[in-house]
PDB file of N, CA and C in Angstrom:
ATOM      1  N   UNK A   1      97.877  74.422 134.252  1.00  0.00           N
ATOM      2  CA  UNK A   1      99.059  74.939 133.594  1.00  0.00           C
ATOM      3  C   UNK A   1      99.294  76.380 134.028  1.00  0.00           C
ATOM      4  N   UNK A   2     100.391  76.866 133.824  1.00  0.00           N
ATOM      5  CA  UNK A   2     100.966  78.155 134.024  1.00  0.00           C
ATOM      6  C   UNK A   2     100.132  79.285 133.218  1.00  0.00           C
ATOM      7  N   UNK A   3     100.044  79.036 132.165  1.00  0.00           N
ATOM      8  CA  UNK A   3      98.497  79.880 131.367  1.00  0.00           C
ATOM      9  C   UNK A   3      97.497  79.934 131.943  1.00  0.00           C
ATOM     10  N   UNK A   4      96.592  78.976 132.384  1.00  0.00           N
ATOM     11  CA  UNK A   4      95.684  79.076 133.215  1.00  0.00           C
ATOM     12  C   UNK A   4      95.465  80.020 134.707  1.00  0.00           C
ATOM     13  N   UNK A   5      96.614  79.587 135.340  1.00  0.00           N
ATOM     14  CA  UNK A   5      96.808  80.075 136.430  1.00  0.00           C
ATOM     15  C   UNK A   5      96.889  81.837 136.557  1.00  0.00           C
ATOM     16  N   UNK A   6      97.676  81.880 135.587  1.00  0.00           N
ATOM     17  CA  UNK A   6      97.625  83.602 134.829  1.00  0.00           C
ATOM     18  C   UNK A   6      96.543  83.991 134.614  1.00  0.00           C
ATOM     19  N   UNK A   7      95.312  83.883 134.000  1.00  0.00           N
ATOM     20  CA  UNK A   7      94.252  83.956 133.798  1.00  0.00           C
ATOM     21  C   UNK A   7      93.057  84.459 134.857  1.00  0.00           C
ATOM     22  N   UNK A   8      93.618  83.477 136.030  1.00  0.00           N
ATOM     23  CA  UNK A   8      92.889  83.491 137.611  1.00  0.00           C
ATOM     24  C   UNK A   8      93.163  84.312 138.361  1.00  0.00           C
ATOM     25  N   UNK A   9      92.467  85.727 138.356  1.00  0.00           N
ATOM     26  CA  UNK A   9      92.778  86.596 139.579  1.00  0.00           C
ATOM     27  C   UNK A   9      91.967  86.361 140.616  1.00  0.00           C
ATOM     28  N   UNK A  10      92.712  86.001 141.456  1.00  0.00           N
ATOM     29  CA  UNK A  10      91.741  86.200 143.020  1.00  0.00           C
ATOM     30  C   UNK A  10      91.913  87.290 143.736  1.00  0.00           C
ATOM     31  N   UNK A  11      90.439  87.836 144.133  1.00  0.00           N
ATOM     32  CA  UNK A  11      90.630  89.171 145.094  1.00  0.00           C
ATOM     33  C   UNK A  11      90.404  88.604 146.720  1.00  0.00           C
ATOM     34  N   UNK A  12      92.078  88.855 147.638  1.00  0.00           N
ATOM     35  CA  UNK A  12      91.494  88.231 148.731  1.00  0.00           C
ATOM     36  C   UNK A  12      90.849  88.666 149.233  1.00  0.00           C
ATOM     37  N   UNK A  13      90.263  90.050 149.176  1.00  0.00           N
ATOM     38  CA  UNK A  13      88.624  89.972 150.249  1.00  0.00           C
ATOM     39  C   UNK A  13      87.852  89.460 150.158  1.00  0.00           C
ATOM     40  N   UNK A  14      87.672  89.381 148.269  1.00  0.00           N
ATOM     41  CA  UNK A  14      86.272  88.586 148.523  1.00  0.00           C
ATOM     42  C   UNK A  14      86.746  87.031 148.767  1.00  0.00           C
ATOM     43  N   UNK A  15      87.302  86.738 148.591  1.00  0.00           N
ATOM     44  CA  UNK A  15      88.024  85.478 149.025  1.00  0.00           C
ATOM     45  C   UNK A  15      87.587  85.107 150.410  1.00  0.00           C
ATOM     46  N   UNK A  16      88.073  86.144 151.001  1.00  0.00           N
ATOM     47  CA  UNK A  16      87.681  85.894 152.534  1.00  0.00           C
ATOM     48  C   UNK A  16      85.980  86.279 153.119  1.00  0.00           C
ATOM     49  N   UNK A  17      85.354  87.010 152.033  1.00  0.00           N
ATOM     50  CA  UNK A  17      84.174  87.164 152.693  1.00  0.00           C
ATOM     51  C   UNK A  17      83.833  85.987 152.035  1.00  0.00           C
ATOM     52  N   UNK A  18      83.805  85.000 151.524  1.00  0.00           N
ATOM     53  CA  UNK A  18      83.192  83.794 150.947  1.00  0.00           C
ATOM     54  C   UNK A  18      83.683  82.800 151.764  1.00  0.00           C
ATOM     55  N   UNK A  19      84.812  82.743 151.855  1.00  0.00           N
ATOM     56  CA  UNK A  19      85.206  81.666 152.768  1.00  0.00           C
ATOM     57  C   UNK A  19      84.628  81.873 154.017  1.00  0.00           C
ATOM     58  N   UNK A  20      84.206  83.034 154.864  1.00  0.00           N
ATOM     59  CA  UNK A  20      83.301  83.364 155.680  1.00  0.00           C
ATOM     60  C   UNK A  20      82.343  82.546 155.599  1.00  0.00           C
ATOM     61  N   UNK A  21      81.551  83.483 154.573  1.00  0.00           N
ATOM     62  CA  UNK A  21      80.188  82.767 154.704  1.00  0.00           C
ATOM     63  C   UNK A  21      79.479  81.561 154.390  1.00  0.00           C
ATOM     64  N   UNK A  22      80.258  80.856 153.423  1.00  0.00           N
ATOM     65  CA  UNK A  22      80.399  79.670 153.671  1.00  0.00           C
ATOM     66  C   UNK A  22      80.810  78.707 154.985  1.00  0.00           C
ATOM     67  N   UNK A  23      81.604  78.640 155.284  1.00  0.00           N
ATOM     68  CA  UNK A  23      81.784  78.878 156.838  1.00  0.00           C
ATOM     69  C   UNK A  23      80.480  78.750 157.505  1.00  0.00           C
ATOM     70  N   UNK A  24      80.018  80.381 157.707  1.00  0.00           N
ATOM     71  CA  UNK A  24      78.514  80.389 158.577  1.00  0.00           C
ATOM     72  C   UNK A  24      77.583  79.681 158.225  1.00  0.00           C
ATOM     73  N   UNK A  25      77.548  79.292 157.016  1.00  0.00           N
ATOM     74  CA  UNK A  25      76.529  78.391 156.148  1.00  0.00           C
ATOM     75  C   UNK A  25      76.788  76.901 156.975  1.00  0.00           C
ATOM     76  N   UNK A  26      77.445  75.845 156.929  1.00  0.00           N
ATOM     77  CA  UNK A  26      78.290  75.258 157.334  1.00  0.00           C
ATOM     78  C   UNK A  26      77.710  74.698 159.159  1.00  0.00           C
ATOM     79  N   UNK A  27      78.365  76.202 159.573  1.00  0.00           N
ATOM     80  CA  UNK A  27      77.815  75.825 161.270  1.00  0.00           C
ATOM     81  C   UNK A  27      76.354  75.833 161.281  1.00  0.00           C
ATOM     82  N   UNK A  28      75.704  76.929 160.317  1.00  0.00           N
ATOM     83  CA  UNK A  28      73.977  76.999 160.916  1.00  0.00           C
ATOM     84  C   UNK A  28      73.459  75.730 160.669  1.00  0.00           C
ATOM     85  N   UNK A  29      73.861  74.629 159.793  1.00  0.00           N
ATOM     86  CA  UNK A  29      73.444  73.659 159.104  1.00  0.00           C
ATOM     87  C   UNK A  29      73.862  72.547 160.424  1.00  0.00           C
ATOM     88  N   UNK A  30      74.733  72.647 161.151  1.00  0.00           N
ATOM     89  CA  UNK A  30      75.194  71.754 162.502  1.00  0.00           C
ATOM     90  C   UNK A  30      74.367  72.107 163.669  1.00  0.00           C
ATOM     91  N   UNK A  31      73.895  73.965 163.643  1.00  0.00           N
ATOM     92  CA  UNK A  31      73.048  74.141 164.650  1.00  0.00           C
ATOM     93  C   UNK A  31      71.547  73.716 164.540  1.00  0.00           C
ATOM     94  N   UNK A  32      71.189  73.500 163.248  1.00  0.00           N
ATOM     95  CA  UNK A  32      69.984  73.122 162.601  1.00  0.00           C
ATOM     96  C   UNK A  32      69.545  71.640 163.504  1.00  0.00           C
ATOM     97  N   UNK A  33      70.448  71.212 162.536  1.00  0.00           N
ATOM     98  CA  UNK A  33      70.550  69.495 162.628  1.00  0.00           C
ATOM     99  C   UNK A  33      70.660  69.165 163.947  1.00  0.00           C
ATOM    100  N   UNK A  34      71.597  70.100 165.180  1.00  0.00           N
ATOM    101  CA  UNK A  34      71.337  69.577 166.318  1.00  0.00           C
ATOM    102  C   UNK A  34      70.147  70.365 166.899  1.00  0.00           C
ATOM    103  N   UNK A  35      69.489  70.978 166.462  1.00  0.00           N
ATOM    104  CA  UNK A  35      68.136  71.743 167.464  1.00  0.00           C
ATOM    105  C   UNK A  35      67.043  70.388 166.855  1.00  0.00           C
ATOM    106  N   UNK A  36      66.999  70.216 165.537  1.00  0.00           N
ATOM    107  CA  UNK A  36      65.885  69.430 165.238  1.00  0.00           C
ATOM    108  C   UNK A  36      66.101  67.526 165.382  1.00  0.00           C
ATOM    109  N   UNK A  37      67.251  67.669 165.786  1.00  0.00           N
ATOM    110  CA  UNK A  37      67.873  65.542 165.651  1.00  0.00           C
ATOM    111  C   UNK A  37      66.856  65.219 166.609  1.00  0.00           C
ATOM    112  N   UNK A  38      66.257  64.218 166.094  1.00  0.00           N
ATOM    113  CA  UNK A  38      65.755  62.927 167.201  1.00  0.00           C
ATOM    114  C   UNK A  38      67.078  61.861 167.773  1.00  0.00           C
ATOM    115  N   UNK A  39      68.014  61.985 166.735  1.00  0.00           N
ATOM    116  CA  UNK A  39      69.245  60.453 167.514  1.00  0.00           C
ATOM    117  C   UNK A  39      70.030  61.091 168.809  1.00  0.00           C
ATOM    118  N   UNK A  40      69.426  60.300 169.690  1.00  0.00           N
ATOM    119  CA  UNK A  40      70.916  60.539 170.758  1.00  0.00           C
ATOM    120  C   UNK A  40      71.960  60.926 169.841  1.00  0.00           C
ATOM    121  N   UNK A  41      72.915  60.402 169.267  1.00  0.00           N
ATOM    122  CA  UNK A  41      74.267  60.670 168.988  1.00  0.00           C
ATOM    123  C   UNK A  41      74.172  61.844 168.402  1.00  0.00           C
ATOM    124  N   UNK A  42      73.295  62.325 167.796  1.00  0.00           N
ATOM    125  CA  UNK A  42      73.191  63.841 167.215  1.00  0.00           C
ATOM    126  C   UNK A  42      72.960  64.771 168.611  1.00  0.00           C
ATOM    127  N   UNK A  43      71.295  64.450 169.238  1.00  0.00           N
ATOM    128  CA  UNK A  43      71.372  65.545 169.667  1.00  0.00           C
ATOM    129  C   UNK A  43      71.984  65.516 171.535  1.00  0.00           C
ATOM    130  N   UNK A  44      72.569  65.061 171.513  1.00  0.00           N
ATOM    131  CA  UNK A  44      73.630  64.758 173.263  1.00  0.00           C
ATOM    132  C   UNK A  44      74.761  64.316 172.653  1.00  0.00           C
ATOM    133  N   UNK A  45      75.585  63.651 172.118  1.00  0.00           N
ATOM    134  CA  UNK A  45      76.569  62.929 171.869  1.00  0.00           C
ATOM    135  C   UNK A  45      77.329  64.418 170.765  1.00  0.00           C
ATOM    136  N   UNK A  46      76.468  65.167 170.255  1.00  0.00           N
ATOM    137  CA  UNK A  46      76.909  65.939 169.018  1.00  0.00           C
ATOM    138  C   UNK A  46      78.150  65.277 168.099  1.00  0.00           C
ATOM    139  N   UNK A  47      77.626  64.009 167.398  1.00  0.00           N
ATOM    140  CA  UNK A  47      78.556  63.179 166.836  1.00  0.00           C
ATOM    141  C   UNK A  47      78.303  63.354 165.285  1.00  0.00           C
ATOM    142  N   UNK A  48      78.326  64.544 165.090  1.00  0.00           N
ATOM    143  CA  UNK A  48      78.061  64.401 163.469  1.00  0.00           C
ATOM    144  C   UNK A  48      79.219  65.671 162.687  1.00  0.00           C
ATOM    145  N   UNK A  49      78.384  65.972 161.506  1.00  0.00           N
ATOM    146  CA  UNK A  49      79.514  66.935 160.751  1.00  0.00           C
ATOM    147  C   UNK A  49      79.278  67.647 159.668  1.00  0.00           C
ATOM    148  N   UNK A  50      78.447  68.857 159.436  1.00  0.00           N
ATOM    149  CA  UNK A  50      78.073  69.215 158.232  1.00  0.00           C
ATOM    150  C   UNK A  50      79.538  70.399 157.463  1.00  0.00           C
ATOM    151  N   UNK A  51      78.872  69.493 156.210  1.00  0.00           N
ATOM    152  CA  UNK A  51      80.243  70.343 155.124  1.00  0.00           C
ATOM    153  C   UNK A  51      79.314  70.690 154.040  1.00  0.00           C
ATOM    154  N   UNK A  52      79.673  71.906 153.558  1.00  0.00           N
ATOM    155  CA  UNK A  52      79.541  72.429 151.645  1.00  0.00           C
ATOM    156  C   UNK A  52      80.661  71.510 150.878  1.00  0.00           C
ATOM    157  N   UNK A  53      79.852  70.944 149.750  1.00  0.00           N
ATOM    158  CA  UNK A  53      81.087  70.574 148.439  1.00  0.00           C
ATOM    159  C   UNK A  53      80.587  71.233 147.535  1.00  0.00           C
ATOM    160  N   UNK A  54      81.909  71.539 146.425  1.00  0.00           N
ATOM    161  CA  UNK A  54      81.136  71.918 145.170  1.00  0.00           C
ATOM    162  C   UNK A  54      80.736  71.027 144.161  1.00  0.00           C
ATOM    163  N   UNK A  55      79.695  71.165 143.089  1.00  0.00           N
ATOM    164  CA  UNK A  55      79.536  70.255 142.150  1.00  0.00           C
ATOM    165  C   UNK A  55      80.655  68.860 141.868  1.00  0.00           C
ATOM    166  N   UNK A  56      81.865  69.195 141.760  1.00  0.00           N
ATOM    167  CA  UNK A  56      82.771  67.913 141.270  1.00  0.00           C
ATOM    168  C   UNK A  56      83.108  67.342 143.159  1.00  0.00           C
ATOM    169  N   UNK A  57      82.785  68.159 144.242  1.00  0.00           N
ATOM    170  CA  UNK A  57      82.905  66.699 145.133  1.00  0.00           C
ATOM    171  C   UNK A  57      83.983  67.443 145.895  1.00  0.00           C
ATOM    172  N   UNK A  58      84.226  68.380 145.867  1.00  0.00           N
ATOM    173  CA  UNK A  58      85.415  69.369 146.842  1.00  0.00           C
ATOM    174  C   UNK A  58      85.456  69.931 148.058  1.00  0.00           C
ATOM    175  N   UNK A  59      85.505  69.983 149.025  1.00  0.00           N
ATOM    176  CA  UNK A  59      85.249  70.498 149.979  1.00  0.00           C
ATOM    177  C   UNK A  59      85.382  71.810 149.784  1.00  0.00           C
ATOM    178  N   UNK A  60      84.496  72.969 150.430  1.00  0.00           N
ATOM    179  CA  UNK A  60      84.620  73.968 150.394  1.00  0.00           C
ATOM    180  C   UNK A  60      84.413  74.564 151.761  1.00  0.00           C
ATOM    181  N   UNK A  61      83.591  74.025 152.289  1.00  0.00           N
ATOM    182  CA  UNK A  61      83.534  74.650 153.875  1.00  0.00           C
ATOM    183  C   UNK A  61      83.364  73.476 154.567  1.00  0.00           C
ATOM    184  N   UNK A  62      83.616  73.359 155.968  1.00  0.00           N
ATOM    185  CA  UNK A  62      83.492  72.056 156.918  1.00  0.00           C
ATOM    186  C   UNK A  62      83.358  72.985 158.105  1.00  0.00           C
ATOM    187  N   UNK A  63      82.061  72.560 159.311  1.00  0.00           N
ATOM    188  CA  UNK A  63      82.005  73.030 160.184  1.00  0.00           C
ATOM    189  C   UNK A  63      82.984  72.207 161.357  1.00  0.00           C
ATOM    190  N   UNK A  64      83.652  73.146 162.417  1.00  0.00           N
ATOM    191  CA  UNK A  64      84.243  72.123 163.208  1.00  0.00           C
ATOM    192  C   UNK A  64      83.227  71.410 164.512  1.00  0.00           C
TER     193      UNK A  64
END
């Protein structure tokens, strides 16, 4: 609702330093997974995809 929304200040820096580092969180978790994969398709094929969700199931960061 319109009340709610009023309520919610967002500061975009920190906005953006979170969306950052989440972000970096994100790729190290793809560089992880491909330094340590045993599957071909992980570690030659790089066929996979790590993401952050929050508690209810949201995406919050996705590495490309």
């Amino acid at each position: 609702t319109e009340a709610e929304d009023e309520k919610i200040k967002v500061n975009p820096i920190e906005l953006s330093i979170f969306a950052h580092r989440f972000m970096s969180i994100a790729e190290q978790m793809g560089k992880v997974l491909e330094r340590t994969a045993i599957s071909t398709n992980i570690k030659e094929r790089l066929d996979f995809s790590c993401a952050l969700f929050d508690p209810d199931g949201n995406l919050v960061a996705n590495a490309p």
